[in-house]
N, C-alpha and C. Protein backbone atom coordinates (compact mmCIF):
# COMPACT_ATOMS: atom_id res chain seq x y z
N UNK A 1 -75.02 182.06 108.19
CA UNK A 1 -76.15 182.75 107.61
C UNK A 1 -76.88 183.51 108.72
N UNK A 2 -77.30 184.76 108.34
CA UNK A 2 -77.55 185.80 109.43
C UNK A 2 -78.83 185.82 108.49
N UNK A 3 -80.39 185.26 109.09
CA UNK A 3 -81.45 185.57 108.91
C UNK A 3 -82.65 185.73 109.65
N UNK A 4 -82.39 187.11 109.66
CA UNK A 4 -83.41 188.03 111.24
C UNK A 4 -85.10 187.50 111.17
N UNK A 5 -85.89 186.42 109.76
CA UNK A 5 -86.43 185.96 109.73
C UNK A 5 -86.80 184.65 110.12
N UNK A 6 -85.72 183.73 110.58
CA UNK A 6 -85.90 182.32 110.70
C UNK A 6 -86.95 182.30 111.85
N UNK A 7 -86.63 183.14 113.12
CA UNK A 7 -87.41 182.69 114.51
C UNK A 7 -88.81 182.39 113.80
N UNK A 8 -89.45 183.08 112.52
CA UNK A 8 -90.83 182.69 112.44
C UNK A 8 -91.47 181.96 111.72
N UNK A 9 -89.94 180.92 111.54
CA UNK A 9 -90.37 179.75 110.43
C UNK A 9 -90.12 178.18 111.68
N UNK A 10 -91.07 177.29 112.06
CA UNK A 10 -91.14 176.66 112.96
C UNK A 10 -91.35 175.22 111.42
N UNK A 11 -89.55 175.06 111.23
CA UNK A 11 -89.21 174.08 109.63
C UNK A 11 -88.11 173.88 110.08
N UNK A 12 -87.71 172.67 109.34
CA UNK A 12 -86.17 172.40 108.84
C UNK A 12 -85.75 172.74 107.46
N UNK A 13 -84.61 173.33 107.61
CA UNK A 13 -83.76 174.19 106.11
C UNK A 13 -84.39 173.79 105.47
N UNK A 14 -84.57 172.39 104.73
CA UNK A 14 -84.80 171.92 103.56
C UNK A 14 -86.41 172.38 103.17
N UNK A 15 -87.17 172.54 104.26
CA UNK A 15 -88.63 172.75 104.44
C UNK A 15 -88.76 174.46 104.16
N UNK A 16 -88.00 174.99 105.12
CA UNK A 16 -87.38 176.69 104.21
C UNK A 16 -87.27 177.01 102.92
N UNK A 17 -86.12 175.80 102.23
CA UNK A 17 -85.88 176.12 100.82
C UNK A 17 -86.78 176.00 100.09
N UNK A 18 -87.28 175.09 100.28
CA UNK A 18 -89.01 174.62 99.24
C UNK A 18 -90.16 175.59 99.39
N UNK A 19 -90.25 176.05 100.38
CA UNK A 19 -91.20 177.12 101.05
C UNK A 19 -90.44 178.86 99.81
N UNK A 20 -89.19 178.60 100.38
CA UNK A 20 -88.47 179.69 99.40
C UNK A 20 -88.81 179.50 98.17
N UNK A 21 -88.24 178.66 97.36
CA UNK A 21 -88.38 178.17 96.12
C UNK A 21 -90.12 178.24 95.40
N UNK A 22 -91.15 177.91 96.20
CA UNK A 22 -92.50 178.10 95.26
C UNK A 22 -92.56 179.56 95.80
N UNK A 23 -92.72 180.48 96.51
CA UNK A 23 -92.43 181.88 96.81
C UNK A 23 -92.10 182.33 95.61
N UNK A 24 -90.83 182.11 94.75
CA UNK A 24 -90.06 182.67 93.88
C UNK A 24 -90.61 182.34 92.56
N UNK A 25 -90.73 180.96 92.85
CA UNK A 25 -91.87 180.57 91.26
C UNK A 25 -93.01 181.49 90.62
N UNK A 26 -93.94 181.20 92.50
CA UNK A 26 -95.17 182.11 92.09
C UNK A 26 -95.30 183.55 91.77
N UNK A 27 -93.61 184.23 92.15
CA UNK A 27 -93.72 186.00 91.94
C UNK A 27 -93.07 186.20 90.80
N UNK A 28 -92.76 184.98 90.07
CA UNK A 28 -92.32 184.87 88.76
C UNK A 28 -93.47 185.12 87.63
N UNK A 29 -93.95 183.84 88.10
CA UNK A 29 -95.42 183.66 86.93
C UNK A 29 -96.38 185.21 87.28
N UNK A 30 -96.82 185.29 88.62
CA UNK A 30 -97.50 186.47 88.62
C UNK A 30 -96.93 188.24 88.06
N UNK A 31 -95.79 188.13 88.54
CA UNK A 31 -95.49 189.38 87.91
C UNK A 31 -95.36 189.87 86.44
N UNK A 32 -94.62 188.54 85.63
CA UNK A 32 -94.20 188.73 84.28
C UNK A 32 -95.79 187.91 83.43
N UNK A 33 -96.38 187.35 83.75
CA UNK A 33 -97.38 187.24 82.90
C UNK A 33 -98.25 187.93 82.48
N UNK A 34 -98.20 188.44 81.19
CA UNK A 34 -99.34 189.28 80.45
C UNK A 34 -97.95 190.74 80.35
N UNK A 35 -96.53 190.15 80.27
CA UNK A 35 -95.84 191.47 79.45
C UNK A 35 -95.92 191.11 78.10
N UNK A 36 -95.48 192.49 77.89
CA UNK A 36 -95.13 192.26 76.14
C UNK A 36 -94.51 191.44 75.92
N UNK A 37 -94.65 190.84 74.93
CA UNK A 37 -93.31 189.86 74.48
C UNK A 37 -93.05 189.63 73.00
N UNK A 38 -92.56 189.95 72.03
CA UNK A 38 -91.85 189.91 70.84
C UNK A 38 -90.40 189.08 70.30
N UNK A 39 -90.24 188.82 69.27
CA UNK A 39 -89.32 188.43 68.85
C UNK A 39 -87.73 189.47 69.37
N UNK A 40 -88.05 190.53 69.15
CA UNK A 40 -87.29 191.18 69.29
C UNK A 40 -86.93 191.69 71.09
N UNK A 41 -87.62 191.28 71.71
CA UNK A 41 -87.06 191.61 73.11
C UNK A 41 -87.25 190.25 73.95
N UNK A 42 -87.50 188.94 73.37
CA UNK A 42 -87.27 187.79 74.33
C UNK A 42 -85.90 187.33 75.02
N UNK A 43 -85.28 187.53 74.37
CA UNK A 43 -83.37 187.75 75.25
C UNK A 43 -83.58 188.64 76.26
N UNK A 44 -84.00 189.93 75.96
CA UNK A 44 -83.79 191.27 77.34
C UNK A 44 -84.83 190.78 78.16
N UNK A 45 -86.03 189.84 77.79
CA UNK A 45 -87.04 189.97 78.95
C UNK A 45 -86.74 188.38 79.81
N UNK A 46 -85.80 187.39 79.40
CA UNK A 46 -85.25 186.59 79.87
C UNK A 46 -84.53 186.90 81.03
N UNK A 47 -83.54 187.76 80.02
CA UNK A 47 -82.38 188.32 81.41
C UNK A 47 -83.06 189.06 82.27
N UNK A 48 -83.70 189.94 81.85
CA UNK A 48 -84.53 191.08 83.10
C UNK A 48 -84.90 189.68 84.22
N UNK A 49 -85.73 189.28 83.79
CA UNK A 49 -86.62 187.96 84.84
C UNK A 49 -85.45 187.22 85.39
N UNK A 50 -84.48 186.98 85.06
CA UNK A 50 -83.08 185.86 86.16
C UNK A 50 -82.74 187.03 86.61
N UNK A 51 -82.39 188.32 86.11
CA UNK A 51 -81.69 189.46 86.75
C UNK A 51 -82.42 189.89 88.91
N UNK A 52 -84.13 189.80 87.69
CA UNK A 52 -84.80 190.30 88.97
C UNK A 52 -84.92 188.93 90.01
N UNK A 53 -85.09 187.79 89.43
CA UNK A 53 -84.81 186.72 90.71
C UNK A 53 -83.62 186.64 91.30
N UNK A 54 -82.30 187.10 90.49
CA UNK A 54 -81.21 187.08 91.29
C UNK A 54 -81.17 187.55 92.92
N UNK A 55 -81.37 188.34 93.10
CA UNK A 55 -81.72 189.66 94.00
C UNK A 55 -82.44 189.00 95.14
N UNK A 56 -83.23 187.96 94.90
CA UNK A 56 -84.32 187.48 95.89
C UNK A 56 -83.55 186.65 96.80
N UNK A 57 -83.73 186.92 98.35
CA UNK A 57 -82.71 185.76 98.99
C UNK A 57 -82.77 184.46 98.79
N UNK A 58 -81.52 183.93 99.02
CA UNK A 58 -81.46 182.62 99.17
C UNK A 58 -81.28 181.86 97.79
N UNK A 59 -81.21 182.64 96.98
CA UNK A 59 -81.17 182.00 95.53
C UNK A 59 -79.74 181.80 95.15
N UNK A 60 -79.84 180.53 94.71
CA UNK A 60 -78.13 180.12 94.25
C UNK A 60 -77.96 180.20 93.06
N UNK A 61 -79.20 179.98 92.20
CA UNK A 61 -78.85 179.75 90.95
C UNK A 61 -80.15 179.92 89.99
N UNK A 62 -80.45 180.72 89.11
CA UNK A 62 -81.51 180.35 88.35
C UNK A 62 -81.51 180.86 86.46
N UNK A 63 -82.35 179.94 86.13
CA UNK A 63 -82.27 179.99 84.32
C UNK A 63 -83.84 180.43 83.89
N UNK A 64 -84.27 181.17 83.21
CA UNK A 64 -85.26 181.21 82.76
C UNK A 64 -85.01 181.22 80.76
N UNK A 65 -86.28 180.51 80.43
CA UNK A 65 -85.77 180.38 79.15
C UNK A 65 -87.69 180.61 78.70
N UNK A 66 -87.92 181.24 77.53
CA UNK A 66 -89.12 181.65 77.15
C UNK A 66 -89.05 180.84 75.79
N UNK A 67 -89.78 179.89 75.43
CA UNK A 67 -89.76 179.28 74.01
C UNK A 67 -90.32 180.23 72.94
N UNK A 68 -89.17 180.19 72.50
CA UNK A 68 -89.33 180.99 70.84
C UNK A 68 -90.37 180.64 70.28
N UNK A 69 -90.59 178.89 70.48
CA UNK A 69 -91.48 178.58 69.18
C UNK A 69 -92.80 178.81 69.14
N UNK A 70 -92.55 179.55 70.43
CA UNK A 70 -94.44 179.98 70.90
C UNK A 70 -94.70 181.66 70.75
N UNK A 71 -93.51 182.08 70.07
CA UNK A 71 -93.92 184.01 69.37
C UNK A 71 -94.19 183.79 68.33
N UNK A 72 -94.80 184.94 68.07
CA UNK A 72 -95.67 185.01 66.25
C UNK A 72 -94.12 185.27 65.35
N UNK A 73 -94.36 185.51 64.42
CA UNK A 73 -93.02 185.75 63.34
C UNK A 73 -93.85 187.25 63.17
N UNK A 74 -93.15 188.18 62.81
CA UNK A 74 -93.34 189.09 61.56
C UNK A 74 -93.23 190.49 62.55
N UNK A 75 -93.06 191.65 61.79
CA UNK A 75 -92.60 192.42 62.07
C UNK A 75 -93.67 193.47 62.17
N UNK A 76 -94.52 192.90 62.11
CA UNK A 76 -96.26 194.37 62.16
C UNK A 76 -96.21 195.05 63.55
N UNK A 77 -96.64 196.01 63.06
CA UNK A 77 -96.87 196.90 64.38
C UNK A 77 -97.80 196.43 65.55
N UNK A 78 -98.32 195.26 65.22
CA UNK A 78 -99.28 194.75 66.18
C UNK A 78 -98.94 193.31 66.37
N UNK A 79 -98.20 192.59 65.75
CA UNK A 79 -97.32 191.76 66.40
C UNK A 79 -97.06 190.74 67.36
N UNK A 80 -96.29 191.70 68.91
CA UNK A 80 -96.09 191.16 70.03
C UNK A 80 -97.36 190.69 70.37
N UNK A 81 -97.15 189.73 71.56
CA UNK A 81 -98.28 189.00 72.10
C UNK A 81 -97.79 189.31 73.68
N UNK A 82 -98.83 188.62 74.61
CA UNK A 82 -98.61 188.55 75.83
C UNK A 82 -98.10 187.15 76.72
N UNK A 83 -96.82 187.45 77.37
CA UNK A 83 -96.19 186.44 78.06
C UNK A 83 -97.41 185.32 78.83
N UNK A 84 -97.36 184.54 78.65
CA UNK A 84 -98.27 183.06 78.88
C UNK A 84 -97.42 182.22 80.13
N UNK A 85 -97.80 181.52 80.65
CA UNK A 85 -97.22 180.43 81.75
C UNK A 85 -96.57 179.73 80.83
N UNK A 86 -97.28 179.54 79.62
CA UNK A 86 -97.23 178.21 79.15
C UNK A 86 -95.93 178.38 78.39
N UNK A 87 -95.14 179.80 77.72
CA UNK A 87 -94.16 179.87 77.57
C UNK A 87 -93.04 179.89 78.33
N UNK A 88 -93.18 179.58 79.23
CA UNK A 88 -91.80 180.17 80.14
C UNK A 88 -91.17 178.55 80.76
N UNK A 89 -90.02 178.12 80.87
CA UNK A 89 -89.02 177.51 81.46
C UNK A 89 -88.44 178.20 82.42
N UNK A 90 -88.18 177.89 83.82
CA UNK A 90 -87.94 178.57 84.75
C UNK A 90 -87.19 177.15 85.86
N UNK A 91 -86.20 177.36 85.83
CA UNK A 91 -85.75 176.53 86.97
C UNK A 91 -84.84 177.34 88.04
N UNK A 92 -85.09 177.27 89.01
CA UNK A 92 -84.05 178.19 90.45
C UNK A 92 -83.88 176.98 91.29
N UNK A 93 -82.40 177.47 91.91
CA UNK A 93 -81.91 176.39 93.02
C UNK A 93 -81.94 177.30 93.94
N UNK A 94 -82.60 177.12 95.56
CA UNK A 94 -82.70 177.78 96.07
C UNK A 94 -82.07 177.10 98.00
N UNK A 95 -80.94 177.81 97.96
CA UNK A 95 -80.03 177.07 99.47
C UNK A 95 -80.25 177.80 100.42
N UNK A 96 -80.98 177.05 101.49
CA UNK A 96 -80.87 177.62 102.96
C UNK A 96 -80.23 176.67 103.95
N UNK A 97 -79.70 176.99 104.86
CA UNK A 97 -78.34 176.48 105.67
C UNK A 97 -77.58 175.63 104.73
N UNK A 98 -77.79 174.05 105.62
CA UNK A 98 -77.15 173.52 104.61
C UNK A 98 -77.71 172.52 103.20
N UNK A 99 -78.95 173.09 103.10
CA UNK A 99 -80.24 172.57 102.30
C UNK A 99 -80.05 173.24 100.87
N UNK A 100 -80.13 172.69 99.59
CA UNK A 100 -80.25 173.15 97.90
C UNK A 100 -80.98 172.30 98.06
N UNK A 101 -82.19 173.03 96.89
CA UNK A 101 -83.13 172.33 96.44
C UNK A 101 -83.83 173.16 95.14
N UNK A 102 -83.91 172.47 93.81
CA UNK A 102 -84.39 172.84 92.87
C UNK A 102 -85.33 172.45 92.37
N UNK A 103 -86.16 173.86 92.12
CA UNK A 103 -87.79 174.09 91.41
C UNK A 103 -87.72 174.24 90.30
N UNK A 104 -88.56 174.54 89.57
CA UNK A 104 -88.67 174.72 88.12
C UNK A 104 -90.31 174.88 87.79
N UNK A 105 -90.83 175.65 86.73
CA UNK A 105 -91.99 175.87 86.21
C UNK A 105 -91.82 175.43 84.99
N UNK A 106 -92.46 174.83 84.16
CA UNK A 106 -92.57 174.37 83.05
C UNK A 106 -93.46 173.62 82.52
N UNK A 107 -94.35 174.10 81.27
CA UNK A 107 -95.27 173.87 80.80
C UNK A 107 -94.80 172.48 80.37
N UNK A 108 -96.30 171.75 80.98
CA UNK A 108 -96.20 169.72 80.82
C UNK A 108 -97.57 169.56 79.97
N UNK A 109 -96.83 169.07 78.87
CA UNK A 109 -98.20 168.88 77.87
C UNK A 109 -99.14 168.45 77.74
N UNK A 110 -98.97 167.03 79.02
CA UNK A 110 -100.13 166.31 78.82
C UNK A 110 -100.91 166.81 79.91
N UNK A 111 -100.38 167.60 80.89
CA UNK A 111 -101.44 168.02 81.65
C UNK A 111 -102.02 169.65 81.08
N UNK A 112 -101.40 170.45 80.10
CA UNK A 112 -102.24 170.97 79.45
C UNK A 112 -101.82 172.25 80.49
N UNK A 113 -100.57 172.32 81.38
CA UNK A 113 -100.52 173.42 82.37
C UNK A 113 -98.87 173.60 82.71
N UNK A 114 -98.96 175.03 82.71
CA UNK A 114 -97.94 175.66 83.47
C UNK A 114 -97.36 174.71 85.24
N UNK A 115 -96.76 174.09 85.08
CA UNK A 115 -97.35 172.85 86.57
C UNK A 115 -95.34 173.74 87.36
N UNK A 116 -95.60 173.90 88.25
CA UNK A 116 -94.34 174.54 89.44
C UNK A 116 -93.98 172.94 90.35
N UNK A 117 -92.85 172.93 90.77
CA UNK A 117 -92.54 171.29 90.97
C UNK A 117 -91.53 171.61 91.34
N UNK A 118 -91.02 170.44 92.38
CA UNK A 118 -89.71 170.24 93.16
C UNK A 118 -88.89 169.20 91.96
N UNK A 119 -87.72 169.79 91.58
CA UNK A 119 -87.27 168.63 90.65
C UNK A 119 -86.10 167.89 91.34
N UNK A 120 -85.21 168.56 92.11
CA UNK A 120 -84.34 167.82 93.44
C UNK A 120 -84.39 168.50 94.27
């Protein structure tokens, strides 16, 4: 791994990846919260969001999933709503040297919040 950034990380890999991993969480939630979101484009705005984390270094693997059961039904011109924390499932595995380690965002009910977390 050729990364012209490490000299200014004073960590071990695993301390990198986790450092990586909420990085990626937080430009998740901040960027896509408050898009449109409809019945009709929650598949394309899924893939767009893994598409655009793909791209981000160091990422091995990631799923984002937006719960259906939290869009309105019906087809009015006024409709769509705006993407929430509280909808989104988001887990990324994120490997530096010889370090994986997986995050995830996902709304926890009893705390009433979008909560970002090391899950291994």
């Amino acid at each position: 791994m050729n990364d012209l950034a490490a000299e200014f990380f004073k960590c071990t890999d695993r301390e990198r990846a986790i450092f990586e991993a909420g990085i990626k969480l937080g430009s998740i939630y901040h960027q896509y919260v408050g898009m449109p979101i409809s019945n009709a484009n929650v598949d394309s705005a899924e893939k767009a969001i893994m598409e655009g984390v793909k791209v981000q270094p160091f990422i091995s693997d990631v799923s984002v999933r937006i719960r259906h059961d939290s869009l309105k039904s019906g087809k009015e011109t006024y409709s769509y709503q705006s993407l929430s924390g509280e909808m989104m499932d988001v887990k990324i595995s994120v490997t530096y040297g010889d370090e994986t380690v997986t995050a995830r965002m996902s709304y926890i009910e009893k705390l009433n919040y979008p909560l970002m977390y090391l899950e291994d």
